[in-house]
PDB file of N, CA and C in Angstrom:
ATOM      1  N   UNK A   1       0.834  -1.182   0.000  1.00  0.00           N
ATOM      2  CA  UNK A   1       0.000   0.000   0.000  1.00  0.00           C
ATOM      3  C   UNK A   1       0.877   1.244   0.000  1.00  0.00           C
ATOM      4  N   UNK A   2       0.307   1.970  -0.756  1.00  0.00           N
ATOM      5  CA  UNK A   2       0.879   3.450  -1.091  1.00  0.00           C
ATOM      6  C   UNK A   2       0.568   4.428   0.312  1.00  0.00           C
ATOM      7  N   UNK A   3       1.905   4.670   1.374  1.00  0.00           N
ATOM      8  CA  UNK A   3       1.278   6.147   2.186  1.00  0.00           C
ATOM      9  C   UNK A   3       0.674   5.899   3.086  1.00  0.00           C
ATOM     10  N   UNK A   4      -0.258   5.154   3.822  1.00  0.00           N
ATOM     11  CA  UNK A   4      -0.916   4.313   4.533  1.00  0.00           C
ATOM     12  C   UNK A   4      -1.314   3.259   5.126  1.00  0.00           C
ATOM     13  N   UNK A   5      -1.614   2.796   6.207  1.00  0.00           N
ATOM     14  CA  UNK A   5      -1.520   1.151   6.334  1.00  0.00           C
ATOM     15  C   UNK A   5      -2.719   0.759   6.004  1.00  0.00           C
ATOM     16  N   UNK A   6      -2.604  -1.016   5.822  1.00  0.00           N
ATOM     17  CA  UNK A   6      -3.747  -1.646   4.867  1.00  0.00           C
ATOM     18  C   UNK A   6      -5.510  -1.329   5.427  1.00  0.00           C
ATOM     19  N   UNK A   7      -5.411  -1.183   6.760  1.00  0.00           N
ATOM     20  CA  UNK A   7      -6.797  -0.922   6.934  1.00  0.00           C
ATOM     21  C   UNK A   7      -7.372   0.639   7.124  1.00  0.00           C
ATOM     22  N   UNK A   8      -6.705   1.489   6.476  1.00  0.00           N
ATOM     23  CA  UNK A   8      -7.111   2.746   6.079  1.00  0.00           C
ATOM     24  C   UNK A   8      -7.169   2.870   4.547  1.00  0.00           C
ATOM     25  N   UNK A   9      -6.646   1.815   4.025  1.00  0.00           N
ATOM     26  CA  UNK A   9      -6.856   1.838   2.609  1.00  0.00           C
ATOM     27  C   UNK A   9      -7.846   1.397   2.025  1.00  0.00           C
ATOM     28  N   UNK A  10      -8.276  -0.013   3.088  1.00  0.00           N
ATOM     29  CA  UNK A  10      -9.160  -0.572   2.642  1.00  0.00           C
ATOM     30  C   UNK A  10     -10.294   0.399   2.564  1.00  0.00           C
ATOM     31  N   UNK A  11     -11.037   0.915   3.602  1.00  0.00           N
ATOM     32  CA  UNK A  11     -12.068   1.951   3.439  1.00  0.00           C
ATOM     33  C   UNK A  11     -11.839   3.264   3.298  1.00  0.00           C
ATOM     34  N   UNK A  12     -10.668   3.597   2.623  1.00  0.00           N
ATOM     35  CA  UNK A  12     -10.619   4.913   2.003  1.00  0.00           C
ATOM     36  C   UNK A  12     -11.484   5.567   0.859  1.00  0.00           C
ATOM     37  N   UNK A  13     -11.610   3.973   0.071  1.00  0.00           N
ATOM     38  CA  UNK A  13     -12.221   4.751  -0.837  1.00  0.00           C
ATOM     39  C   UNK A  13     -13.625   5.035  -1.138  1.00  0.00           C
ATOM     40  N   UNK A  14     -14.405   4.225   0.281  1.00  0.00           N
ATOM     41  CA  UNK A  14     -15.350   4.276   0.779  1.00  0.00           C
ATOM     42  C   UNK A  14     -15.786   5.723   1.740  1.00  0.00           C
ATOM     43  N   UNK A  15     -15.225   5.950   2.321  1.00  0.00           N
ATOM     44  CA  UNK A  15     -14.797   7.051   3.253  1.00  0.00           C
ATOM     45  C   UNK A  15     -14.634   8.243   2.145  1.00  0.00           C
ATOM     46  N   UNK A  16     -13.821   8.167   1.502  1.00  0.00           N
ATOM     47  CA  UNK A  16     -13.490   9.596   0.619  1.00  0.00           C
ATOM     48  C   UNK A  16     -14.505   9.577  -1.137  1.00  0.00           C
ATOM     49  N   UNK A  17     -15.432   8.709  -0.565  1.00  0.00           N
ATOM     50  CA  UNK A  17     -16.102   9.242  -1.942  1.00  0.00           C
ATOM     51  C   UNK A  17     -16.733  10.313  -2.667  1.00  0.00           C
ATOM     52  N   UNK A  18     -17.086  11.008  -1.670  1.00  0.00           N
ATOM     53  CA  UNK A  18     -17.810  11.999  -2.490  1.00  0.00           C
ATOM     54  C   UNK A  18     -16.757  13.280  -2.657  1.00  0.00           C
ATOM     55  N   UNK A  19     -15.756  13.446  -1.897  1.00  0.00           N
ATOM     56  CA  UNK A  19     -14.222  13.958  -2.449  1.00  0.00           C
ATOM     57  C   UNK A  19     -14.183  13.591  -3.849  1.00  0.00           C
ATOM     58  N   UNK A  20     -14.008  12.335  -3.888  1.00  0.00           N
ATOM     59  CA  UNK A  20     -13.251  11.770  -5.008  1.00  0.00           C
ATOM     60  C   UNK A  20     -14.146  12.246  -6.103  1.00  0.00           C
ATOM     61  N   UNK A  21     -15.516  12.208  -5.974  1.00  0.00           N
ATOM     62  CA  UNK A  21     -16.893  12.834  -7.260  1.00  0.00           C
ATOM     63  C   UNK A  21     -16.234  13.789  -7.282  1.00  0.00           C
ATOM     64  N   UNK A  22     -15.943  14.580  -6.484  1.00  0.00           N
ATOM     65  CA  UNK A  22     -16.100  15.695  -6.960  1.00  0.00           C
ATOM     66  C   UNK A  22     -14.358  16.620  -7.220  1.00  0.00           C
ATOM     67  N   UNK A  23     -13.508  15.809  -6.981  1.00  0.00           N
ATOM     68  CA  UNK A  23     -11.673  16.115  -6.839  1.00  0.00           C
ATOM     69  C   UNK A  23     -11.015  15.365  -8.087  1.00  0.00           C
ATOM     70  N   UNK A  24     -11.501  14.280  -8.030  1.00  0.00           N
ATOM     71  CA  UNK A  24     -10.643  13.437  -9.396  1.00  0.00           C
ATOM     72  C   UNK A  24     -10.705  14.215 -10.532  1.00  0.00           C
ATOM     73  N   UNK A  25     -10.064  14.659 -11.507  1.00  0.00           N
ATOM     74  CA  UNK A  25      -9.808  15.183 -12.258  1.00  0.00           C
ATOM     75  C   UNK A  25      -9.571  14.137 -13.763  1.00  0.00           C
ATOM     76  N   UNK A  26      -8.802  13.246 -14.001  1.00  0.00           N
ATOM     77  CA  UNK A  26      -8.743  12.569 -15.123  1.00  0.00           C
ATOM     78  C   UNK A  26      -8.841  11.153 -14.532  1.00  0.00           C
ATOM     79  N   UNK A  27     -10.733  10.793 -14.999  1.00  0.00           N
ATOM     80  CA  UNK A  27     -10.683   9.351 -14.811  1.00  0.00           C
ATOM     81  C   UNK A  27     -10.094   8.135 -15.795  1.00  0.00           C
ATOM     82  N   UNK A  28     -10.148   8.643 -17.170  1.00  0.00           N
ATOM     83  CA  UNK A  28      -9.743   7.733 -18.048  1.00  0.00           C
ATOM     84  C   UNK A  28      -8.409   7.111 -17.383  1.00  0.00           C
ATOM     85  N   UNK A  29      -7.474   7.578 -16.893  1.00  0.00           N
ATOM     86  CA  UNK A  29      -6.240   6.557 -16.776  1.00  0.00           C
ATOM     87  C   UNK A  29      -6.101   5.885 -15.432  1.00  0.00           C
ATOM     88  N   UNK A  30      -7.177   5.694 -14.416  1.00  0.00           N
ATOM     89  CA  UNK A  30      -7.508   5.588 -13.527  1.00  0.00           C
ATOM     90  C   UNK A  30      -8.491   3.503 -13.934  1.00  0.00           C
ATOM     91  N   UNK A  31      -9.282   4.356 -14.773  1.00  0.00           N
ATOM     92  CA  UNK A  31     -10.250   2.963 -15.613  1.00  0.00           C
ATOM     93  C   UNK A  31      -9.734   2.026 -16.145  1.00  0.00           C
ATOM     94  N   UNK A  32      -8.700   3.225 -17.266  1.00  0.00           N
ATOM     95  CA  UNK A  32      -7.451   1.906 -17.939  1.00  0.00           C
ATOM     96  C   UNK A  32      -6.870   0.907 -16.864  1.00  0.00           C
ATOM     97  N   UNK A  33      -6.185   1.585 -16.292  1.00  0.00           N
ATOM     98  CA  UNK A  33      -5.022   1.230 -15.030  1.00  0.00           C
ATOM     99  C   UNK A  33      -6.040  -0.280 -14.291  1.00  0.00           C
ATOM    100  N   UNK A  34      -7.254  -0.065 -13.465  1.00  0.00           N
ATOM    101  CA  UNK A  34      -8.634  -1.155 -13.108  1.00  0.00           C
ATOM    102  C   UNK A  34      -8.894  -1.927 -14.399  1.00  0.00           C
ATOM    103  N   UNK A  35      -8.907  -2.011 -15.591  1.00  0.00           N
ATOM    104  CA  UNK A  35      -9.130  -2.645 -16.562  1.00  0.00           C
ATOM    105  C   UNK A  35      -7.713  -3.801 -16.769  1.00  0.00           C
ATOM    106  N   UNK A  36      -6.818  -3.065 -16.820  1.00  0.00           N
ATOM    107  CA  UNK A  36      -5.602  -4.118 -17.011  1.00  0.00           C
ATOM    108  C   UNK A  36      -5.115  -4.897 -15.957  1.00  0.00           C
ATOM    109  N   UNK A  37      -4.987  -4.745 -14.856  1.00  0.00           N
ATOM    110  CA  UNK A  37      -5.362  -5.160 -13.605  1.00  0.00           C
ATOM    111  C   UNK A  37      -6.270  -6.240 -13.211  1.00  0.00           C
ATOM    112  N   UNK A  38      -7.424  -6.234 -13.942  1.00  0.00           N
ATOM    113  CA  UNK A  38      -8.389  -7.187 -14.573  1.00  0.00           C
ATOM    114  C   UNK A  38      -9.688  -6.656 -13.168  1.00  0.00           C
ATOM    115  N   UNK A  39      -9.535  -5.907 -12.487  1.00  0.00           N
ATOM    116  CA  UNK A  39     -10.473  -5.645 -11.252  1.00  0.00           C
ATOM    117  C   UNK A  39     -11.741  -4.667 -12.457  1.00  0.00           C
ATOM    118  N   UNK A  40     -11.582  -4.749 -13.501  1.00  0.00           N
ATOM    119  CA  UNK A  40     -12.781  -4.813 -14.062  1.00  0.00           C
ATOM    120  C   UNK A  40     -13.005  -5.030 -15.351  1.00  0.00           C
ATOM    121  N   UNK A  41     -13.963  -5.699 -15.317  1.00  0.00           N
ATOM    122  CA  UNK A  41     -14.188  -6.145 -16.748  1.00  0.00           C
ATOM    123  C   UNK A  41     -14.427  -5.337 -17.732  1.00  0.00           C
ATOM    124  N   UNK A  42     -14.772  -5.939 -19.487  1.00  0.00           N
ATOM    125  CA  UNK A  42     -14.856  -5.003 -20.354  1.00  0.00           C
ATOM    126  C   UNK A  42     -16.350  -4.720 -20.349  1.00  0.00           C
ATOM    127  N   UNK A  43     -17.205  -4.442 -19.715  1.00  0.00           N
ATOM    128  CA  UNK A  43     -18.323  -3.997 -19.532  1.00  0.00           C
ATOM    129  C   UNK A  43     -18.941  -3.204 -18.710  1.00  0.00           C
ATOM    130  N   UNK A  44     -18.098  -3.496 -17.409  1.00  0.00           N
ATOM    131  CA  UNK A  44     -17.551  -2.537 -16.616  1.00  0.00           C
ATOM    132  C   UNK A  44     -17.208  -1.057 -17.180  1.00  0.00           C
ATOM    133  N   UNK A  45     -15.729  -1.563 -17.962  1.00  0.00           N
ATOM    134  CA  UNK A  45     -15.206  -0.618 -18.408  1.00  0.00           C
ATOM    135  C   UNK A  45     -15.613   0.317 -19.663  1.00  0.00           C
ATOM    136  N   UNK A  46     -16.553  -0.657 -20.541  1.00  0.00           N
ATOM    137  CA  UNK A  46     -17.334   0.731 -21.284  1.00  0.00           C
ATOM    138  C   UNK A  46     -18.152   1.427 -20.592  1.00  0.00           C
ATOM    139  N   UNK A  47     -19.281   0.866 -19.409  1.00  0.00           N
ATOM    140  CA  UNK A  47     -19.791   1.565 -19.126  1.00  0.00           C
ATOM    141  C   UNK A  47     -19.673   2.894 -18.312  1.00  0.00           C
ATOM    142  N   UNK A  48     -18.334   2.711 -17.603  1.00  0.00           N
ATOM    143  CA  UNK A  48     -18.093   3.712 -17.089  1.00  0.00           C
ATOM    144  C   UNK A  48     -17.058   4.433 -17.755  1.00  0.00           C
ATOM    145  N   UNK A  49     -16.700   4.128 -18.886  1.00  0.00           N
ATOM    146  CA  UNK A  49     -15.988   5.023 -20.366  1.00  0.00           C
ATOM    147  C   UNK A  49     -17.469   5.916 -20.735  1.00  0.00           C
ATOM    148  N   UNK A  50     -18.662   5.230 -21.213  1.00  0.00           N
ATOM    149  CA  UNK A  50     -20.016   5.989 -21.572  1.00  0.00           C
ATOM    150  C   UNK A  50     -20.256   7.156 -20.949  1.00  0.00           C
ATOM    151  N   UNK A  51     -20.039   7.008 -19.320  1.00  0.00           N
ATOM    152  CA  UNK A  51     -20.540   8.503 -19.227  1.00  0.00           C
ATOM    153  C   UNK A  51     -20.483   9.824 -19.282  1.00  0.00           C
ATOM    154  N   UNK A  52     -20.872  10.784 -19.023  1.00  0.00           N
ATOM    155  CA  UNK A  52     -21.110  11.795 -20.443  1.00  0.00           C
ATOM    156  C   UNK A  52     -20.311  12.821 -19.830  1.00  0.00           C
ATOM    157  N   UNK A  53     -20.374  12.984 -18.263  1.00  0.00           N
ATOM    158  CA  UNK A  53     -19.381  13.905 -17.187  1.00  0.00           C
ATOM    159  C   UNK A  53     -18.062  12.990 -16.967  1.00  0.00           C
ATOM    160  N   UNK A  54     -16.887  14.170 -16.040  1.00  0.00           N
ATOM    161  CA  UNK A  54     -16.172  13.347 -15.664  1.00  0.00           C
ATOM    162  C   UNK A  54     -16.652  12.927 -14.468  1.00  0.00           C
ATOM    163  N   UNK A  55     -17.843  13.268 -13.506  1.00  0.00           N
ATOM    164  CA  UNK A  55     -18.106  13.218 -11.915  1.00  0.00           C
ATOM    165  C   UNK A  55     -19.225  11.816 -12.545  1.00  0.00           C
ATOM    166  N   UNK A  56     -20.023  11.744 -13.509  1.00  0.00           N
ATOM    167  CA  UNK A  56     -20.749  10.832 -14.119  1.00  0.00           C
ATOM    168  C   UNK A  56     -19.681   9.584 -14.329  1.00  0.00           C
ATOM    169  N   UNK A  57     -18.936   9.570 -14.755  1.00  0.00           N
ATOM    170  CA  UNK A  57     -17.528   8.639 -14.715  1.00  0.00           C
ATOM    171  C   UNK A  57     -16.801   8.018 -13.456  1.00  0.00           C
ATOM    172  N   UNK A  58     -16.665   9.075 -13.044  1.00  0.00           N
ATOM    173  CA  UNK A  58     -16.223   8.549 -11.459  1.00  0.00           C
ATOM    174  C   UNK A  58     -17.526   7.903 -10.504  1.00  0.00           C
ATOM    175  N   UNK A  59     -18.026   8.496 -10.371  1.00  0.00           N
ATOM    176  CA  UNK A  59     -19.437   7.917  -9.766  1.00  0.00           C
ATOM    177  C   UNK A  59     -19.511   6.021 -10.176  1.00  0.00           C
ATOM    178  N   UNK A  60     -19.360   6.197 -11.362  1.00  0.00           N
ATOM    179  CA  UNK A  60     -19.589   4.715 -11.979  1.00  0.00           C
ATOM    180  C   UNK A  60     -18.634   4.207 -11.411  1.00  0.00           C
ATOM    181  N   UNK A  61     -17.509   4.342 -11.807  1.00  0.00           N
ATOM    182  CA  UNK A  61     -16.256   3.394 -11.253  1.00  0.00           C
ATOM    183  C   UNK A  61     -15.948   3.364 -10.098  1.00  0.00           C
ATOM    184  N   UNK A  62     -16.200   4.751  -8.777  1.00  0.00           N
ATOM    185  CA  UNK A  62     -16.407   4.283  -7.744  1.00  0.00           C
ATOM    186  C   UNK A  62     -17.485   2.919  -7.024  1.00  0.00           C
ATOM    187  N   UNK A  63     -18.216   3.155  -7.690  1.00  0.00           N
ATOM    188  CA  UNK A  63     -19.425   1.905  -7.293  1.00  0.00           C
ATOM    189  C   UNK A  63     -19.105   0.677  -7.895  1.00  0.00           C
ATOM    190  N   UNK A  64     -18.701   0.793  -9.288  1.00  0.00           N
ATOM    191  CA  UNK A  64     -17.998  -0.860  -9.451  1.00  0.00           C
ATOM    192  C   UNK A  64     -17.035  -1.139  -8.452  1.00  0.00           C
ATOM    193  N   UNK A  65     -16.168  -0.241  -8.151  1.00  0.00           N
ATOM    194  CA  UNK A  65     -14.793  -0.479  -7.364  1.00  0.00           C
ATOM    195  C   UNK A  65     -15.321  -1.328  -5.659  1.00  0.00           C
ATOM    196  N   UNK A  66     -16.293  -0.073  -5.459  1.00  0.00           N
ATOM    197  CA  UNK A  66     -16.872  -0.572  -3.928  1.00  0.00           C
ATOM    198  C   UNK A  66     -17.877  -2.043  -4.235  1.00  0.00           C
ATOM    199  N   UNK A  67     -18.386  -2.048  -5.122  1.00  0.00           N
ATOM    200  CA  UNK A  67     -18.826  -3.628  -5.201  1.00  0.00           C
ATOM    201  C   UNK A  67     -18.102  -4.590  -5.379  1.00  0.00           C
ATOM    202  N   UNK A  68     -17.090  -4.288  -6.218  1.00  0.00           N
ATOM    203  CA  UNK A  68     -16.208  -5.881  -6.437  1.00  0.00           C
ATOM    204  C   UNK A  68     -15.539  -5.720  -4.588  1.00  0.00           C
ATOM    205  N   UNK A  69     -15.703  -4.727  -3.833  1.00  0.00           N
ATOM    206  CA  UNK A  69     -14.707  -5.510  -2.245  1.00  0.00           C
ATOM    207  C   UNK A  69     -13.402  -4.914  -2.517  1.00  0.00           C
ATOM    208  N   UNK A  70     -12.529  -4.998  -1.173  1.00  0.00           N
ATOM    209  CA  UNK A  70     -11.651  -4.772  -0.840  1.00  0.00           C
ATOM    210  C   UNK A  70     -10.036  -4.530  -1.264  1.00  0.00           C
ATOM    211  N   UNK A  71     -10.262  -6.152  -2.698  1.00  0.00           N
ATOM    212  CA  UNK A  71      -9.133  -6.157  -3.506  1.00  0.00           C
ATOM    213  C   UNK A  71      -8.804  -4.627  -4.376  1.00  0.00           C
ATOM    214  N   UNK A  72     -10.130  -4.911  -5.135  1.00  0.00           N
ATOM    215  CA  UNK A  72     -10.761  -3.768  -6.443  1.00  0.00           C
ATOM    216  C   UNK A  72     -10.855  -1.947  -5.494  1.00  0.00           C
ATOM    217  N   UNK A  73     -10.991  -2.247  -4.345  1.00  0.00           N
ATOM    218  CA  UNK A  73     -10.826  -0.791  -4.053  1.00  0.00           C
ATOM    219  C   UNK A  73      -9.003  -0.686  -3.514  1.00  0.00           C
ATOM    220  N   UNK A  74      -8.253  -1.925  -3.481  1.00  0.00           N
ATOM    221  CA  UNK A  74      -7.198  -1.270  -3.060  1.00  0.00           C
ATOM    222  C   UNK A  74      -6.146  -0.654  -4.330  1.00  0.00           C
ATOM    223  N   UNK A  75      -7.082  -1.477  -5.674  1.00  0.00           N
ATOM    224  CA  UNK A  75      -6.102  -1.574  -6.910  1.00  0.00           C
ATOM    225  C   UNK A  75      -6.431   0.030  -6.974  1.00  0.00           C
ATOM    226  N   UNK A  76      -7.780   0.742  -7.135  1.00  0.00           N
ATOM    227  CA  UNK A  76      -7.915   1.698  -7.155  1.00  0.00           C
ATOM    228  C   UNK A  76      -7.100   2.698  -6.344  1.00  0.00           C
ATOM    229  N   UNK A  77      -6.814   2.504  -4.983  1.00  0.00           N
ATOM    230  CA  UNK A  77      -6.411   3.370  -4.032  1.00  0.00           C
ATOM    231  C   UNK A  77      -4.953   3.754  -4.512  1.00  0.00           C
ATOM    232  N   UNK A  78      -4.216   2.128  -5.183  1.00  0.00           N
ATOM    233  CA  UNK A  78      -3.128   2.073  -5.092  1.00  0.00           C
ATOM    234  C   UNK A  78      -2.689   3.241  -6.727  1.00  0.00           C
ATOM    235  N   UNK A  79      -3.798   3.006  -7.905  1.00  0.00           N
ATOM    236  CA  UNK A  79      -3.574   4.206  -9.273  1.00  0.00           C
ATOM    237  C   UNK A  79      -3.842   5.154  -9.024  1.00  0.00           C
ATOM    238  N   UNK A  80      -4.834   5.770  -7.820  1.00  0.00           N
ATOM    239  CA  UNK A  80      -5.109   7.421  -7.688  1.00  0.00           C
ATOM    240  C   UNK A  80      -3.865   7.799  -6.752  1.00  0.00           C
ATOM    241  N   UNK A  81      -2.861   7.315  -5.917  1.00  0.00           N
ATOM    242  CA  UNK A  81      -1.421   7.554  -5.676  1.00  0.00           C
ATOM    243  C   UNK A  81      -0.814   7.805  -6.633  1.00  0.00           C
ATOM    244  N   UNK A  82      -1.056   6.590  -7.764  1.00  0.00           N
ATOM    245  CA  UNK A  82       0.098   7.118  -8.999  1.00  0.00           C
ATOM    246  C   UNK A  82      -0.380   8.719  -9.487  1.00  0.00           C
ATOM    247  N   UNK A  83      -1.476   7.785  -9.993  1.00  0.00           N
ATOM    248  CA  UNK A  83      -2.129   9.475 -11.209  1.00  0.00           C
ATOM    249  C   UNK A  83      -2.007  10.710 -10.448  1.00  0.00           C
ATOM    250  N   UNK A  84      -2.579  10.850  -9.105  1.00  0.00           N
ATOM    251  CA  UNK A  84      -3.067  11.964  -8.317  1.00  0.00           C
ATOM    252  C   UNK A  84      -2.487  12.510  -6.747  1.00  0.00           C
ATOM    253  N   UNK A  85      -1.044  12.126  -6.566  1.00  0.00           N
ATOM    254  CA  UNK A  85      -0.475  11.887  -5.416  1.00  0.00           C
ATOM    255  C   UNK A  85      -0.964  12.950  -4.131  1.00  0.00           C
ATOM    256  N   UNK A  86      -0.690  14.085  -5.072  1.00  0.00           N
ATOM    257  CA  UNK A  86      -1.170  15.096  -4.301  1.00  0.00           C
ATOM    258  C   UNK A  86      -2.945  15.144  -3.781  1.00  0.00           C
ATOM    259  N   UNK A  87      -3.732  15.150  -4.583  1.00  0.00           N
ATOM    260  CA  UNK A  87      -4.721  14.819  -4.389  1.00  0.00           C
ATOM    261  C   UNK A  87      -4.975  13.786  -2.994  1.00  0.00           C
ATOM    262  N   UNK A  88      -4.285  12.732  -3.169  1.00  0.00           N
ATOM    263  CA  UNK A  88      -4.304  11.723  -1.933  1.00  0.00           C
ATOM    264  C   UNK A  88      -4.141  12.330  -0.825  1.00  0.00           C
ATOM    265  N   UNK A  89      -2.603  12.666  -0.978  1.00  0.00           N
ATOM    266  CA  UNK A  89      -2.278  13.533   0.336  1.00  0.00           C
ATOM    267  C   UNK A  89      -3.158  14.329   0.951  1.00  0.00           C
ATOM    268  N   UNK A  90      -3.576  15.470   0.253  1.00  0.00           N
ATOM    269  CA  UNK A  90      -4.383  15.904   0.547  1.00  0.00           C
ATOM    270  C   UNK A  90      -6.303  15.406   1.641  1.00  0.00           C
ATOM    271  N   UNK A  91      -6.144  14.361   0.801  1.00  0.00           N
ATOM    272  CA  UNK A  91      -7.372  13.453   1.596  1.00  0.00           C
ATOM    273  C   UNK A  91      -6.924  12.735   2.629  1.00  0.00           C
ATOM    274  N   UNK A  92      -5.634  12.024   2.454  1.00  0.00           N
ATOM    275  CA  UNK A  92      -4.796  11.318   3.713  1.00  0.00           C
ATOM    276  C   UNK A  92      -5.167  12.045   5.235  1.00  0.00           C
ATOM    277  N   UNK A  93      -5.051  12.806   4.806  1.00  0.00           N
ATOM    278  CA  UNK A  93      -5.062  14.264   6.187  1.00  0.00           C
ATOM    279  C   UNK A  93      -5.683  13.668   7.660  1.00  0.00           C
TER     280      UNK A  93
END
């Protein structure tokens, strides 16, 4: 785990969601990153490619993320460190 220990990660991204609606800035490489990873499928991943906002985007992939469990939100926790470090930090707080 990136910055944190495992059981603040685990429900971080549970905890910081509506931050994240509304702070994430570029979901596309966030989706890619969960797609290759395989924590989501390709149906998954169009659908939350489809939507029409970027907060419409995130919204989606937060809720796939929090449904697939613990793994799928840590893969997430662990690409918004890469993509968005500062951002994290910032929520780390």
């Amino acid at each position: 785990m990136s910055g944190t220990d495992l059981k603040s990660a685990k429900h971080f991204i549970k905890e910081h969601r509506r931050d994240l609606v509304e702070r994430v800035s570029i979901v596309e490489p966030l989706v890619d990153i969960l797609r290759q990873g395989n924590a989501l499928n390709q149906d998954e991943y169009e659908t939350i490619r489809a939507g029409e906002t970027r907060a419409e985007r995130t919204r989606r992939l937060l809720d796939a993320v929090i449904r697939k469990g613990t793994k799928a939100m840590d893969v997430l926790y662990d690409a918004l460190w890469a993509q968005d470090h500062y951002l994290m930090k910032e929520l780390s707080r």
